[in-house]
Protein backbone atom coordinates (compact mmCIF):
# COMPACT_ATOMS: atom_id res chain seq x y z
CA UNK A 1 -12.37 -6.61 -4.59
CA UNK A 2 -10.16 -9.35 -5.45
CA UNK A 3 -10.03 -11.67 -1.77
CA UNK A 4 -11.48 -9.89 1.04
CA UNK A 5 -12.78 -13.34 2.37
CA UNK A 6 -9.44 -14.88 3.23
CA UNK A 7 -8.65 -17.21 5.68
CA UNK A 8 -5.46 -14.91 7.06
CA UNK A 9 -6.97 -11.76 8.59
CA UNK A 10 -3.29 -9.76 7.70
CA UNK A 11 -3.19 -10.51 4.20
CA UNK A 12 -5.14 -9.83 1.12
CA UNK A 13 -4.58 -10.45 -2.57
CA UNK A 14 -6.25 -7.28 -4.89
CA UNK A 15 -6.17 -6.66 -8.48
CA UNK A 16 -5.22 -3.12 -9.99
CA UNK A 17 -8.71 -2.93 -10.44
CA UNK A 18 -9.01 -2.13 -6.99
CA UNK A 19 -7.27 1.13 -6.89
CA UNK A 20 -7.09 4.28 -7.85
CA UNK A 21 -4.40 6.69 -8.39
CA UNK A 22 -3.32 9.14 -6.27
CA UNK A 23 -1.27 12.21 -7.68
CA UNK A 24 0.53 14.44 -5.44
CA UNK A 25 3.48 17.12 -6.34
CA UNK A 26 4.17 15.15 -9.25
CA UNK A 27 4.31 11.79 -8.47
CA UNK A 28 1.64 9.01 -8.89
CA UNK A 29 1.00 5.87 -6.68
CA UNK A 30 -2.13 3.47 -6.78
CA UNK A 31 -4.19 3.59 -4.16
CA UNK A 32 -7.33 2.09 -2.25
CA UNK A 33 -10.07 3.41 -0.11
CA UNK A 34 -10.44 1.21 2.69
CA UNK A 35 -13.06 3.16 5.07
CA UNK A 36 -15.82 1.57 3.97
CA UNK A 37 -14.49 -1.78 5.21
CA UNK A 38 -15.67 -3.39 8.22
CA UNK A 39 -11.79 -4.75 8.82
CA UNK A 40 -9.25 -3.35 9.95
CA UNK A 41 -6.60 -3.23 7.00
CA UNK A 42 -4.03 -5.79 6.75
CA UNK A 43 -0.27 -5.81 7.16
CA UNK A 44 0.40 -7.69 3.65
CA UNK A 45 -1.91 -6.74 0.28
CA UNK A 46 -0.42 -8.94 -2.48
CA UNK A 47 -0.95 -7.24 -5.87
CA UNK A 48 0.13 -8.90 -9.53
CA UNK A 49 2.43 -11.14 -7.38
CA UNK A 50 3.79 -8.64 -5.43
CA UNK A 51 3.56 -8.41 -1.80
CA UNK A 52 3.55 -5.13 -0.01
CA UNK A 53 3.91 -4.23 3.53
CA UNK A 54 2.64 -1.89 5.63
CA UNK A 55 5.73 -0.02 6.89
CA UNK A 56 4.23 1.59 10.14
CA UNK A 57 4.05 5.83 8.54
CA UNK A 58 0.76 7.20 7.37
CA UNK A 59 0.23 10.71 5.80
CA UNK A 60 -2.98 12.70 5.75
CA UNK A 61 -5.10 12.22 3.19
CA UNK A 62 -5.87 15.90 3.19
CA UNK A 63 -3.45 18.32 3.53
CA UNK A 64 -0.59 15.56 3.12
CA UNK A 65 1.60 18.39 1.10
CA UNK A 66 5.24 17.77 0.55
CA UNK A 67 6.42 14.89 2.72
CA UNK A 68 3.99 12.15 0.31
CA UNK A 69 5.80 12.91 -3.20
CA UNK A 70 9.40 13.22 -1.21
CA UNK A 71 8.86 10.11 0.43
CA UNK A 72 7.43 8.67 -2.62
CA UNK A 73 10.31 9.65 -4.72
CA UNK A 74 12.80 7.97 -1.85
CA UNK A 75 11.38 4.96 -1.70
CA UNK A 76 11.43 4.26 -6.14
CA UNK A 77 15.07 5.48 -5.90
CA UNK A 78 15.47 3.07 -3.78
CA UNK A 79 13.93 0.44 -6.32
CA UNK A 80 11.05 -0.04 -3.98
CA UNK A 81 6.90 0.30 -5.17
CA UNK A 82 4.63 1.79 -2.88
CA UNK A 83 0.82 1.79 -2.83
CA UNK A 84 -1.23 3.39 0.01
CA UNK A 85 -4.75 2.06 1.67
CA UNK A 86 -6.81 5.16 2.56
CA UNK A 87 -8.24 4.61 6.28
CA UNK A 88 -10.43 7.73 7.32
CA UNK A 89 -7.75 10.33 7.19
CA UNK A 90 -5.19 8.92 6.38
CA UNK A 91 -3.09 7.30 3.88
CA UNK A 92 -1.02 4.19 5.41
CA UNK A 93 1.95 3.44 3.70
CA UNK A 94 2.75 0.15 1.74
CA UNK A 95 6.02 -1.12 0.24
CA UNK A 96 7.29 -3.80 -1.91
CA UNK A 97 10.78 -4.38 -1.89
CA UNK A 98 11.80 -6.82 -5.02
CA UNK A 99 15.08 -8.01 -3.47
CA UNK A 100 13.56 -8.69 0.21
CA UNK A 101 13.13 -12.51 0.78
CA UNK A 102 9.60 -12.91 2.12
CA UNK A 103 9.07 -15.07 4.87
CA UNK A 104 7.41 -18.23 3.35
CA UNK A 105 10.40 -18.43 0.56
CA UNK A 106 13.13 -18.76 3.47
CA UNK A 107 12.10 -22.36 4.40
């Protein structure tokens, strides 16, 4: 894993070498198995440059059926990526969107 030891307990930088890839109804999204981590995940993972956010929805990792791909699907219409961080059951949500202004490039 790229920077688990960070200094900011919400955010984490990873490589794509970190994930896998999840397919579901015909969509695919890269994804990360965080159970075995003694920390809780963070709100920002930072991948290639990119900085996603945890956006609050999680799906079941089993059994997640039909609202995943949909809600996959929304979200790149939408011109967002997604990723997902696997915690026990569930898959929490991440997005990056490329037009938001994050909060360190206001100032």
């Amino acid at each position: 894993m790229a920077d688990t030891a960070t200094a900011d307990p919400t955010s984490v930088t990873l490589g794509f070498e970190d994930f896998y890839i999840l397919s579901s109804g015909g969509v695919d999204a890269f994804a990360i198995n965080w159970t075995e981590h003694d920390t809780e995940p963070p709100y920002y993972i930072t991948v290639d440059g990119r900085r996603f956010a945890f956006n609050g929805l999680t799906f079941l990792v089993k059994g997640h059926g039909a609202p995943l791909p949909g809600w996959v699907r929304e979200e790149e219409a939408a011109g967002h990526l997604v990723l997902f961080v696997e915690r026990g059951p569930r898959l929490m949500c991440y997005v990056h969107d490329p037009a938001a202004v994050e909060d360190d490039e206001e100032e």
